[in-house]
Protein backbone atom coordinates (compact mmCIF):
# COMPACT_ATOMS: atom_id res chain seq x y z
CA UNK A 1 9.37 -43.25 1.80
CA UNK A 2 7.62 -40.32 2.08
CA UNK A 3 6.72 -38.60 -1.12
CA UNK A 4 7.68 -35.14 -2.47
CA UNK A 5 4.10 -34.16 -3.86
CA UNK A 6 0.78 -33.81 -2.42
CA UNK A 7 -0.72 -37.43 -1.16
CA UNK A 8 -2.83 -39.30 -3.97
CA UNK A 9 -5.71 -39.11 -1.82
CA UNK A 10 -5.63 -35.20 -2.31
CA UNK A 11 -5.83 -35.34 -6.22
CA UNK A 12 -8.48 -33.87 -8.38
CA UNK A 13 -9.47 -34.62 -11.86
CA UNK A 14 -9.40 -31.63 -14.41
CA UNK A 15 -11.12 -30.95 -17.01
CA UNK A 16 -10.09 -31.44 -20.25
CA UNK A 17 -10.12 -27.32 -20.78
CA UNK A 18 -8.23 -27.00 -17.73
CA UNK A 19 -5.48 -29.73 -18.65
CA UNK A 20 -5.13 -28.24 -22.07
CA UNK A 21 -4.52 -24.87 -20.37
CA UNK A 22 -2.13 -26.19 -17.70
CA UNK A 23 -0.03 -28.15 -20.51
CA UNK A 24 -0.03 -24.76 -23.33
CA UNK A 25 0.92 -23.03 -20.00
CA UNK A 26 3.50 -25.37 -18.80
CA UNK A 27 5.04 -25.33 -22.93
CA UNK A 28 5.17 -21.21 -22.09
CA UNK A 29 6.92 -21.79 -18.84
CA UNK A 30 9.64 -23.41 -20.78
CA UNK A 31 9.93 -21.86 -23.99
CA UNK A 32 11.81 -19.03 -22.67
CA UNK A 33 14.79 -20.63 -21.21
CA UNK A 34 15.53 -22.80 -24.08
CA UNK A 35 15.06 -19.56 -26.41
CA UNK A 36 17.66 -17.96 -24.31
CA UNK A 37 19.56 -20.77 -24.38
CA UNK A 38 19.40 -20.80 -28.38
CA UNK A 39 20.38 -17.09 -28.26
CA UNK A 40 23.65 -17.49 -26.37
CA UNK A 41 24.29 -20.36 -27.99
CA UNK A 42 24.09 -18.67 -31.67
CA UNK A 43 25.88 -15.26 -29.95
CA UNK A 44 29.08 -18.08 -29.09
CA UNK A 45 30.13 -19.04 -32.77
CA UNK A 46 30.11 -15.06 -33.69
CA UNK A 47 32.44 -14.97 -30.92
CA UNK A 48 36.43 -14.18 -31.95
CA UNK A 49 37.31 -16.40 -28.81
CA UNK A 50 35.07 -19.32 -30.15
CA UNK A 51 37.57 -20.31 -32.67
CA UNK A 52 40.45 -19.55 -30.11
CA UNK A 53 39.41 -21.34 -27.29
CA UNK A 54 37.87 -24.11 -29.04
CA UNK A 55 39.21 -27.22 -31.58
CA UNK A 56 37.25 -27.86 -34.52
CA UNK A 57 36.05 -30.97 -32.78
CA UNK A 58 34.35 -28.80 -30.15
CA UNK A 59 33.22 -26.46 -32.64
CA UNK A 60 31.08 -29.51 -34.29
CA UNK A 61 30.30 -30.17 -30.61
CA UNK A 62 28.44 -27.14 -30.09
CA UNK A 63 26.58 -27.20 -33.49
CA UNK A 64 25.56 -30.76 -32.20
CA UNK A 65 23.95 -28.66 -28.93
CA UNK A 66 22.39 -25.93 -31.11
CA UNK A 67 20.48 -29.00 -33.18
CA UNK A 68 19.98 -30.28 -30.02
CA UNK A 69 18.72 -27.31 -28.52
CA UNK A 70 16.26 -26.58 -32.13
CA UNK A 71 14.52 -30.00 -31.85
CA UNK A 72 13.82 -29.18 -28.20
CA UNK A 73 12.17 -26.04 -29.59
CA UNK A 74 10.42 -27.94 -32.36
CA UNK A 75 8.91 -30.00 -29.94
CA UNK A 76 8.13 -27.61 -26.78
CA UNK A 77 6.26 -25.64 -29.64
CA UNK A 78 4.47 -28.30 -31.46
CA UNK A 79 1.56 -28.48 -29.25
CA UNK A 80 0.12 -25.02 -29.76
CA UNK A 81 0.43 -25.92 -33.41
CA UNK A 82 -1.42 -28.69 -32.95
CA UNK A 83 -3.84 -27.55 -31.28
CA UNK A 84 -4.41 -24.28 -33.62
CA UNK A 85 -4.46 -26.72 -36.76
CA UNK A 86 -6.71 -29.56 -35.50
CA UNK A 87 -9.22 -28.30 -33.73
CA UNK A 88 -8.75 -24.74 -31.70
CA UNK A 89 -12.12 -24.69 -30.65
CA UNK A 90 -12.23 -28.08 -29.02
CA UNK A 91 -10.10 -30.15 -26.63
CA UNK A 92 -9.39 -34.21 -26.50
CA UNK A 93 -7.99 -36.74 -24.19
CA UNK A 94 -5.89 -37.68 -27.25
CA UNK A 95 -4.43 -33.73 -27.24
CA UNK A 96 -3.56 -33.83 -23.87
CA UNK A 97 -1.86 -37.10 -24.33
CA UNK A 98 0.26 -35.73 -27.31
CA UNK A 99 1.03 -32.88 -25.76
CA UNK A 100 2.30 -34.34 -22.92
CA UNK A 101 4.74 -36.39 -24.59
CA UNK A 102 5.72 -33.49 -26.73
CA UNK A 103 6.55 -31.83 -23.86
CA UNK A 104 8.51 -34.31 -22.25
CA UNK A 105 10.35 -35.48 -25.11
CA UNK A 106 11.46 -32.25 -25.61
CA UNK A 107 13.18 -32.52 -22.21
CA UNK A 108 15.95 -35.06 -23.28
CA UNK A 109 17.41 -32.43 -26.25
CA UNK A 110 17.09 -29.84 -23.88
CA UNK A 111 19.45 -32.12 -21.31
CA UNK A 112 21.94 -32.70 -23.82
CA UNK A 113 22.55 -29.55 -24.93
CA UNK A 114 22.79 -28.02 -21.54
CA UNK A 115 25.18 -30.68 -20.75
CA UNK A 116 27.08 -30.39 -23.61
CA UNK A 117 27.09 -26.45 -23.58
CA UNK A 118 28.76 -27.20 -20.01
CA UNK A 119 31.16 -29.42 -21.35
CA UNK A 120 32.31 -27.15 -23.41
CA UNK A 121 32.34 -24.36 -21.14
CA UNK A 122 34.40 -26.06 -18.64
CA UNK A 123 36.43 -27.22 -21.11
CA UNK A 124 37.61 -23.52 -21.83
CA UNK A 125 37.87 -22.91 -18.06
CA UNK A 126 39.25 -25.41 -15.88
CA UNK A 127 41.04 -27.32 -19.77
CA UNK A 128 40.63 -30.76 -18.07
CA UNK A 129 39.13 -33.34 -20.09
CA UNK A 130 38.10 -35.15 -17.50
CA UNK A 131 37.09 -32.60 -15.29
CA UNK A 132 34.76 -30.87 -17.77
CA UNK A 133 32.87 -34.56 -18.46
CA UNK A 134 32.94 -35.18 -15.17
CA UNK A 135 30.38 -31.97 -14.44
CA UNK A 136 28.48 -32.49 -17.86
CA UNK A 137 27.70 -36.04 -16.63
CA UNK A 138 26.60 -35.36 -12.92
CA UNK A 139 24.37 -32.25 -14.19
CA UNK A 140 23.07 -35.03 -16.78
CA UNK A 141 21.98 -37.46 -13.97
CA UNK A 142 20.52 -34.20 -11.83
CA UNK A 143 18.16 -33.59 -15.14
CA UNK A 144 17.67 -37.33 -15.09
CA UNK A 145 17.26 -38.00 -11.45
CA UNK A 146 14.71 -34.65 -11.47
CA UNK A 147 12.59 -35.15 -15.01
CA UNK A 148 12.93 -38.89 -15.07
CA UNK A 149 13.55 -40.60 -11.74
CA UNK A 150 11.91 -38.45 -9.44
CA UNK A 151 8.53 -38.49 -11.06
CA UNK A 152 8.13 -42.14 -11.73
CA UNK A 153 8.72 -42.68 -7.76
CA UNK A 154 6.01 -39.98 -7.11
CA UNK A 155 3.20 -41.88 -9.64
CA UNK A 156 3.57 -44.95 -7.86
């Protein structure tokens, strides 16, 4: 199998400024979409068709995808706090590190909430139960197959 990114022969080691940099910058890349997310998401319940086109039980769905969608915040934003707080005139392997799993842990609320926001939204559309898991599922093994899957067969 060939693989998607550049040969491991071709790697170079970065500093630990330049990591730092490309993680804080990666966090920024991100930040955005979930904020709009967040956004629409809070815009929904002030909606007169949320509580028309949606049971109570759907309702507490989507407040589950808002929580969903702060933790992913929380945690996409935790590693510029950390790194004003600790030390913001110095950079460690063990920042990097934290950072990184910050950032992908924040990855998994963020999946759910799209997912769930989609369930939701198809539920209003096409009304089908099944239809409307059936797309929230299959976009939840796209985010896994890309964030999760995907990498792990590109480190080897």
């Amino acid at each position: 199998m060939v693989p998607l990114l550049e040969d491991q022969a071709q790697k170079e080691t970065l500093s630990l400024d330049s990591a730092a940099t490309h993680i804080l910058e990666e966090c920024r890349m991100v930040l955005p979409g979930i904020q709009a997310l967040f956004g629409f998401q809070l815009i929904a319940v002030f909606n007169q068709a949320f509580a028309r086109a949606l049971s109570e039980g759907e309702q507490q769905l989507h407040f589950a995808a808002i929580i969903f969608t702060v933790i992913a915040i929380a945690l996409i934003m935790a590693p510029a706090a950390l790194h004003r707080q600790i030390d913001p005139l110095a950079i460690s392997q063990r920042f990097i590190r934290v950072s990184s799993r910050l950032l992908l842990l924040s990855m998994l609320p963020l999946a759910i909430s799209v997912c769930v926001e989609v369930y939701l939204i198809a539920r209003a559309i096409v009304l089908a139960p099944g239809i409307a898991i059936s797309f929230s599922l299959l976009l939840f093994m796209l985010f896994l197959g890309l964030w999760i899957v995907l990498p792990l067969k590109e480190r080897d």
